[in-house]
C-alpha atoms as a PDB file:
ATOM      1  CA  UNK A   1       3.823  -4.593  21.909  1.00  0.00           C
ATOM      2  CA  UNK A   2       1.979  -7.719  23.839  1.00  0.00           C
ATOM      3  CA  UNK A   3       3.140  -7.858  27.804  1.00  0.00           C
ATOM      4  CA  UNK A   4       2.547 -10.150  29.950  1.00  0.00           C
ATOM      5  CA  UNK A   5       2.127  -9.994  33.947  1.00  0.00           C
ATOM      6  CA  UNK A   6       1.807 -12.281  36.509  1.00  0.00           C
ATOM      7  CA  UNK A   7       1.416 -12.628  40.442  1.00  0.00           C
ATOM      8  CA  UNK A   8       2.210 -15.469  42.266  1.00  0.00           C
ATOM      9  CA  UNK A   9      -0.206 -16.617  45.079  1.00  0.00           C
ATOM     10  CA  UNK A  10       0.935 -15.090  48.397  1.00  0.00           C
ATOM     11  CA  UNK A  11       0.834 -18.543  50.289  1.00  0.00           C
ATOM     12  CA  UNK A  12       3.087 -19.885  47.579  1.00  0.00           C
ATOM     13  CA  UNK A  13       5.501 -16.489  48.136  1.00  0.00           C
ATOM     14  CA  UNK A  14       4.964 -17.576  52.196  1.00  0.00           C
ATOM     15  CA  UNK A  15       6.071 -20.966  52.075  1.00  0.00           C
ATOM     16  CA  UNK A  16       9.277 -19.886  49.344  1.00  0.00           C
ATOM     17  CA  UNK A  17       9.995 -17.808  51.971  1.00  0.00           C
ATOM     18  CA  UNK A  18       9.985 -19.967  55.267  1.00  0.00           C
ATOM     19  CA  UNK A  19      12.231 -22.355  53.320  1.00  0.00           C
ATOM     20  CA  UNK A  20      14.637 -19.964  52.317  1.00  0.00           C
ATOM     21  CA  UNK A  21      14.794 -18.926  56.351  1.00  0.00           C
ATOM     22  CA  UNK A  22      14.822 -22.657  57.492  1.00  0.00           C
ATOM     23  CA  UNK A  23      16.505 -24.789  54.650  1.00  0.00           C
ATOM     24  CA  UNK A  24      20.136 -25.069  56.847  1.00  0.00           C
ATOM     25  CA  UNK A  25      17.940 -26.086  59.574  1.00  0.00           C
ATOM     26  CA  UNK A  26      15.995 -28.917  57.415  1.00  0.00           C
ATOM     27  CA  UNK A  27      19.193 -30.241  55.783  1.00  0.00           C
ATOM     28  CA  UNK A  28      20.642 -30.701  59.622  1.00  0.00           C
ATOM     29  CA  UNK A  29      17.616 -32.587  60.961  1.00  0.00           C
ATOM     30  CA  UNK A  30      17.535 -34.482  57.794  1.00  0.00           C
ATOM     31  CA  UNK A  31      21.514 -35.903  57.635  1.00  0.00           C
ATOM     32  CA  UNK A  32      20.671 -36.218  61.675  1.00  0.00           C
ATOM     33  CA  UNK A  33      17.589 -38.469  60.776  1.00  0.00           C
ATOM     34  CA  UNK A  34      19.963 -40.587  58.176  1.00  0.00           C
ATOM     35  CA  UNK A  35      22.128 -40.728  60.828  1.00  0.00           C
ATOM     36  CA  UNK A  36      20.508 -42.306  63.259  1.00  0.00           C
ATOM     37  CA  UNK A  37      18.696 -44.783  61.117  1.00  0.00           C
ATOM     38  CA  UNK A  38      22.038 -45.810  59.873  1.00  0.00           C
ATOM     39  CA  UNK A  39      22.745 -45.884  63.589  1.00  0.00           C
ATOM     40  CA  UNK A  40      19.838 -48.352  64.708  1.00  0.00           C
ATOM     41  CA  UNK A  41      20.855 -50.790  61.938  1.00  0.00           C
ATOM     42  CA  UNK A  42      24.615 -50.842  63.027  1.00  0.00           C
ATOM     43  CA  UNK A  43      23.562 -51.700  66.314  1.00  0.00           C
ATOM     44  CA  UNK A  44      21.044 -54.363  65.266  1.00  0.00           C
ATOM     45  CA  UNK A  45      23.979 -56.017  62.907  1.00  0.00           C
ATOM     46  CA  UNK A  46      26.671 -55.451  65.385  1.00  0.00           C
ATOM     47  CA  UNK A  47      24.649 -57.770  67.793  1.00  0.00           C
ATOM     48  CA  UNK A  48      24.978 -60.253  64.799  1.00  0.00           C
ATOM     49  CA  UNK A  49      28.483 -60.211  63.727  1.00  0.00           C
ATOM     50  CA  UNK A  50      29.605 -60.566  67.534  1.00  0.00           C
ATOM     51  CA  UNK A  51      28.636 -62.499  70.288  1.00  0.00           C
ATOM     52  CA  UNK A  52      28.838 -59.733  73.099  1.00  0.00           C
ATOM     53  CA  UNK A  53      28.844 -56.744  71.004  1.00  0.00           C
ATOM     54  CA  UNK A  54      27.498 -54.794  74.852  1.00  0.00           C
ATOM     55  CA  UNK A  55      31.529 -52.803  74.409  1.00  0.00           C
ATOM     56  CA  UNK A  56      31.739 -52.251  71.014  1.00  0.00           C
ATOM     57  CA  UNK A  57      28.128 -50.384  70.967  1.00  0.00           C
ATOM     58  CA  UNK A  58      29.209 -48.426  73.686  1.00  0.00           C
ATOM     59  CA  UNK A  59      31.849 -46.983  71.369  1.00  0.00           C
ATOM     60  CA  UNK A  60      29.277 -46.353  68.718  1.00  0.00           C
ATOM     61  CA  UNK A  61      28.475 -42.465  67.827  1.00  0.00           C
ATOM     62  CA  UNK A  62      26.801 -39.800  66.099  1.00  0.00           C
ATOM     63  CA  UNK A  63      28.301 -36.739  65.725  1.00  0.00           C
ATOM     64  CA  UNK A  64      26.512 -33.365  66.019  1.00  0.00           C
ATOM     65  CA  UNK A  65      25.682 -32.269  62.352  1.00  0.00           C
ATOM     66  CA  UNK A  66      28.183 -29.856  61.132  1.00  0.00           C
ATOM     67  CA  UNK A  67      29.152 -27.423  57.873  1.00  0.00           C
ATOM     68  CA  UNK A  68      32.157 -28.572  56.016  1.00  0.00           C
ATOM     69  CA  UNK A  69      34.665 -25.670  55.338  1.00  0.00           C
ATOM     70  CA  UNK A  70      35.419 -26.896  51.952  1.00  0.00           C
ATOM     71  CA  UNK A  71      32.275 -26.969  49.975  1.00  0.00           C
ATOM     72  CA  UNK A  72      29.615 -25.899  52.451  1.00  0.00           C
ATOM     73  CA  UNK A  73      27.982 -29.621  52.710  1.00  0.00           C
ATOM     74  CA  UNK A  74      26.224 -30.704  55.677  1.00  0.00           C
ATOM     75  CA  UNK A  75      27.226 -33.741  57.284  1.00  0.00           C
ATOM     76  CA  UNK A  76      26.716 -36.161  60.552  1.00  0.00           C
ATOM     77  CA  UNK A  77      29.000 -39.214  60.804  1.00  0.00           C
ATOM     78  CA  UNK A  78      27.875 -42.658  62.371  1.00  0.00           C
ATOM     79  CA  UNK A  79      31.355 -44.271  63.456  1.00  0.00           C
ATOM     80  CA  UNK A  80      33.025 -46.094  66.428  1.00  0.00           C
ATOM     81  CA  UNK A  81      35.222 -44.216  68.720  1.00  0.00           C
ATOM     82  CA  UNK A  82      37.188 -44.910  71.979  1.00  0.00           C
ATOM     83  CA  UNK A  83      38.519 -47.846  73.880  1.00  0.00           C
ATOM     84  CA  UNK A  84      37.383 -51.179  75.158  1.00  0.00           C
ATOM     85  CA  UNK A  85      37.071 -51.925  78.740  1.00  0.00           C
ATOM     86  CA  UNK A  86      39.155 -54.287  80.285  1.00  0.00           C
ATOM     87  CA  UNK A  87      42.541 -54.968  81.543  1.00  0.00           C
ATOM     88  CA  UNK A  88      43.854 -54.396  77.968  1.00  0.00           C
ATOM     89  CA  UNK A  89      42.236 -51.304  76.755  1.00  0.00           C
ATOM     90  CA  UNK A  90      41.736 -51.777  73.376  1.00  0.00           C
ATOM     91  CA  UNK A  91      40.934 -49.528  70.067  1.00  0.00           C
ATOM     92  CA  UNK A  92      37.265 -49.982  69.514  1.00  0.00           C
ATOM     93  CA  UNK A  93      37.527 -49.118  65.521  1.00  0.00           C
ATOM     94  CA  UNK A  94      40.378 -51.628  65.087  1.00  0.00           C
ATOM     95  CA  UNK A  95      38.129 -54.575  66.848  1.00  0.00           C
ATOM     96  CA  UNK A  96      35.561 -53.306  64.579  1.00  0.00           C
ATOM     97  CA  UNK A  97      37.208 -52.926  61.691  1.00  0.00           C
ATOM     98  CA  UNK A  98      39.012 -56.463  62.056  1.00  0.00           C
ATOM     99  CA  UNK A  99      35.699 -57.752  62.194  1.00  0.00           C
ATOM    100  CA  UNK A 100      34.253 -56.021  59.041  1.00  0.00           C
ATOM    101  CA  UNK A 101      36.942 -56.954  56.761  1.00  0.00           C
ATOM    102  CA  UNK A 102      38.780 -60.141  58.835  1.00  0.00           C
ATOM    103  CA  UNK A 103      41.972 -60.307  59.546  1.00  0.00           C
ATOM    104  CA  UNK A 104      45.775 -61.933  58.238  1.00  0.00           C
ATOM    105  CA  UNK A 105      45.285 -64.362  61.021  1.00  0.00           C
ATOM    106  CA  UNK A 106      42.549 -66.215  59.518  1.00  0.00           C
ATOM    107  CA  UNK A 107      39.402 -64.037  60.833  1.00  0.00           C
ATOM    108  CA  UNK A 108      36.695 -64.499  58.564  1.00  0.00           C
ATOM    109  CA  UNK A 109      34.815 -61.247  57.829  1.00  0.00           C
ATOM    110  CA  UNK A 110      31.565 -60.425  58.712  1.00  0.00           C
ATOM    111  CA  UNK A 111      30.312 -56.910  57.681  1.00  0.00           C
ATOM    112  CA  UNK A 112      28.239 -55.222  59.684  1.00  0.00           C
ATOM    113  CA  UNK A 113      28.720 -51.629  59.445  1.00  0.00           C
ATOM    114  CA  UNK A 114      28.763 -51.410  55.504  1.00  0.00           C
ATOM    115  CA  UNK A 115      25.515 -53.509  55.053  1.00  0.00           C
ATOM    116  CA  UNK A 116      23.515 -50.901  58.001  1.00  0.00           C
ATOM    117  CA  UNK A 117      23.600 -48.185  54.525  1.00  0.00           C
ATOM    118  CA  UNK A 118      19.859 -48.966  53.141  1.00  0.00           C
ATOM    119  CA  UNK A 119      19.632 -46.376  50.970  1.00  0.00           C
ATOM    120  CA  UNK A 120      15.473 -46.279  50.717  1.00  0.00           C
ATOM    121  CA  UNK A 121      15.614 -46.769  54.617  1.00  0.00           C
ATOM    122  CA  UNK A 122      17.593 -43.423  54.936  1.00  0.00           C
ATOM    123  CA  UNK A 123      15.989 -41.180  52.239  1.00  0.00           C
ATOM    124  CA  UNK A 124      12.695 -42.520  53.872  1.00  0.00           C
ATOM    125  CA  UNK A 125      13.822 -41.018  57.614  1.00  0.00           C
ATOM    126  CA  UNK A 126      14.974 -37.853  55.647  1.00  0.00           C
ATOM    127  CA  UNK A 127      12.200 -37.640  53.709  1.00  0.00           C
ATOM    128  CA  UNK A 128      10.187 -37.349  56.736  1.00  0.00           C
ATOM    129  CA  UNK A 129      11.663 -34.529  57.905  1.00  0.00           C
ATOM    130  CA  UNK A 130      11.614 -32.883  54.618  1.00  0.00           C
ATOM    131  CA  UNK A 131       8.159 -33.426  54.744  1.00  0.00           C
ATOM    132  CA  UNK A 132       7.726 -31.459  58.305  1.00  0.00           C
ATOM    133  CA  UNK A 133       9.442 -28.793  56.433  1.00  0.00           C
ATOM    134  CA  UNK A 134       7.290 -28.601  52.835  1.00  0.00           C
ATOM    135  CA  UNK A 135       4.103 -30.420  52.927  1.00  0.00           C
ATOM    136  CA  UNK A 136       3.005 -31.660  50.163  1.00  0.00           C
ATOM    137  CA  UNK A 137      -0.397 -30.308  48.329  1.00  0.00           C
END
Protein backbone atom coordinates (compact mmCIF):
# COMPACT_ATOMS: atom_id res chain seq x y z
CA UNK A 1 0.00 0.00 0.00
CA UNK A 2 1.64 3.54 -1.29
CA UNK A 3 1.47 6.39 1.70
CA UNK A 4 2.12 9.51 1.49
CA UNK A 5 3.53 12.11 4.22
CA UNK A 6 4.02 15.52 4.38
CA UNK A 7 5.29 18.45 6.74
CA UNK A 8 4.44 21.79 6.37
CA UNK A 9 7.21 24.48 6.82
CA UNK A 10 7.21 25.67 10.46
CA UNK A 11 7.12 29.47 9.46
CA UNK A 12 4.07 28.67 7.40
CA UNK A 13 2.54 26.65 10.75
CA UNK A 14 3.84 30.20 12.67
CA UNK A 15 2.12 32.62 10.70
CA UNK A 16 -1.39 30.07 10.51
CA UNK A 17 -1.05 30.37 13.90
CA UNK A 18 -0.64 34.19 14.75
CA UNK A 19 -3.70 34.67 12.52
CA UNK A 20 -5.79 32.32 14.14
CA UNK A 21 -4.76 34.32 17.65
CA UNK A 22 -5.21 37.82 15.99
CA UNK A 23 -7.90 37.49 13.14
CA UNK A 24 -10.88 39.30 15.58
CA UNK A 25 -8.32 41.84 16.12
CA UNK A 26 -7.52 42.37 12.18
CA UNK A 27 -11.21 42.32 11.16
CA UNK A 28 -11.74 45.32 13.95
CA UNK A 29 -8.89 47.52 12.70
CA UNK A 30 -9.94 46.74 9.25
CA UNK A 31 -14.03 47.79 9.42
CA UNK A 32 -12.31 50.75 11.74
CA UNK A 33 -10.02 51.69 8.70
CA UNK A 34 -13.31 51.53 6.24
CA UNK A 35 -14.75 53.51 8.64
CA UNK A 36 -12.91 56.27 8.78
CA UNK A 37 -12.17 56.56 5.12
CA UNK A 38 -15.85 56.56 4.61
CA UNK A 39 -15.63 59.18 7.34
CA UNK A 40 -13.06 61.65 5.60
CA UNK A 41 -15.16 61.57 2.40
CA UNK A 42 -18.48 62.47 4.26
CA UNK A 43 -16.84 65.31 5.64
CA UNK A 44 -15.20 66.46 2.40
CA UNK A 45 -18.88 66.14 0.58
CA UNK A 46 -20.73 67.50 3.48
CA UNK A 47 -18.66 70.78 3.00
CA UNK A 48 -20.16 70.56 -0.59
CA UNK A 49 -23.75 69.90 -0.23
CA UNK A 50 -23.96 72.79 2.50
CA UNK A 51 -22.73 76.06 2.83
CA UNK A 52 -21.72 75.96 6.64
CA UNK A 53 -21.67 72.35 7.17
CA UNK A 54 -19.09 73.52 10.69
CA UNK A 55 -22.66 71.88 12.92
CA UNK A 56 -23.58 69.17 11.01
CA UNK A 57 -19.81 67.66 11.10
CA UNK A 58 -19.81 68.13 14.59
CA UNK A 59 -22.61 65.57 14.76
CA UNK A 60 -20.69 63.22 12.56
CA UNK A 61 -19.41 59.75 14.26
CA UNK A 62 -17.74 56.58 14.31
CA UNK A 63 -18.68 54.13 16.52
CA UNK A 64 -16.28 51.82 18.39
CA UNK A 65 -16.17 48.49 16.34
CA UNK A 66 -18.39 45.97 17.85
CA UNK A 67 -19.65 42.00 17.50
CA UNK A 68 -23.18 41.66 16.38
CA UNK A 69 -25.18 39.15 18.59
CA UNK A 70 -26.96 37.76 15.68
CA UNK A 71 -24.46 36.37 13.31
CA UNK A 72 -21.12 37.20 14.91
CA UNK A 73 -20.21 40.04 12.14
CA UNK A 74 -18.02 42.80 12.93
CA UNK A 75 -19.15 46.15 12.35
CA UNK A 76 -18.32 50.13 12.85
CA UNK A 77 -21.01 52.60 11.72
CA UNK A 78 -20.21 56.15 10.19
CA UNK A 79 -23.56 58.17 10.94
CA UNK A 80 -24.77 61.58 12.30
CA UNK A 81 -25.95 61.85 15.78
CA UNK A 82 -27.16 64.64 18.17
CA UNK A 83 -28.51 68.12 17.96
CA UNK A 84 -27.75 71.39 16.30
CA UNK A 85 -26.72 74.37 18.18
CA UNK A 86 -28.77 77.21 18.33
CA UNK A 87 -31.81 78.67 19.78
CA UNK A 88 -33.83 75.85 18.09
CA UNK A 89 -32.00 72.72 18.80
CA UNK A 90 -32.43 70.74 16.01
CA UNK A 91 -32.05 66.82 14.96
CA UNK A 92 -28.78 66.66 13.16
CA UNK A 93 -29.84 63.31 11.06
CA UNK A 94 -33.13 64.93 9.98
CA UNK A 95 -31.11 68.21 8.57
CA UNK A 96 -28.98 65.66 7.06
CA UNK A 97 -31.18 63.46 5.82
CA UNK A 98 -33.47 66.34 4.30
CA UNK A 99 -30.53 67.28 2.53
CA UNK A 100 -29.59 63.82 1.06
CA UNK A 101 -32.88 63.02 -0.30
CA UNK A 102 -34.73 66.82 -0.41
CA UNK A 103 -37.62 67.53 0.95
CA UNK A 104 -41.86 67.93 0.14
CA UNK A 105 -41.18 71.59 0.31
CA UNK A 106 -39.29 71.83 -2.78
CA UNK A 107 -35.56 71.05 -1.40
CA UNK A 108 -33.63 69.75 -4.10
CA UNK A 109 -31.41 66.82 -3.04
CA UNK A 110 -27.94 66.72 -2.89
CA UNK A 111 -26.34 63.42 -1.67
CA UNK A 112 -23.56 63.49 0.19
CA UNK A 113 -23.40 60.72 2.53
CA UNK A 114 -24.36 57.87 -0.02
CA UNK A 115 -21.78 58.99 -2.71
CA UNK A 116 -18.67 59.04 0.43
CA UNK A 117 -19.08 54.69 -0.16
CA UNK A 118 -16.00 54.20 -2.77
CA UNK A 119 -15.83 50.82 -2.63
CA UNK A 120 -11.91 50.45 -4.01
CA UNK A 121 -11.19 53.48 -1.60
CA UNK A 122 -12.37 51.31 1.42
CA UNK A 123 -11.08 47.79 0.55
CA UNK A 124 -7.80 49.78 -0.21
CA UNK A 125 -7.68 51.27 3.69
CA UNK A 126 -8.66 47.66 4.77
CA UNK A 127 -6.45 46.09 2.73
CA UNK A 128 -3.74 47.89 4.39
CA UNK A 129 -4.34 46.67 7.50
CA UNK A 130 -4.78 43.22 6.31
CA UNK A 131 -1.56 43.60 4.98
CA UNK A 132 0.09 44.59 8.59
CA UNK A 133 -1.50 41.41 9.58
CA UNK A 134 -0.29 38.75 6.57
CA UNK A 135 2.42 40.04 4.46
CA UNK A 136 2.56 39.03 1.41
CA UNK A 137 5.61 36.68 0.00
Amino acid sequence: MASFKAELPSDLIKSFEKLESSCSQMIGEMTQAGAEKVYHNVKNNMRKSFSNSSDLEKCLKITKTYKTPSDDGVNTKVGIYGYLRGDKKKPAPLIANAREHGTSKGEKRKPFFKKSFVKSEIEQAMNKVQDKYLPKG
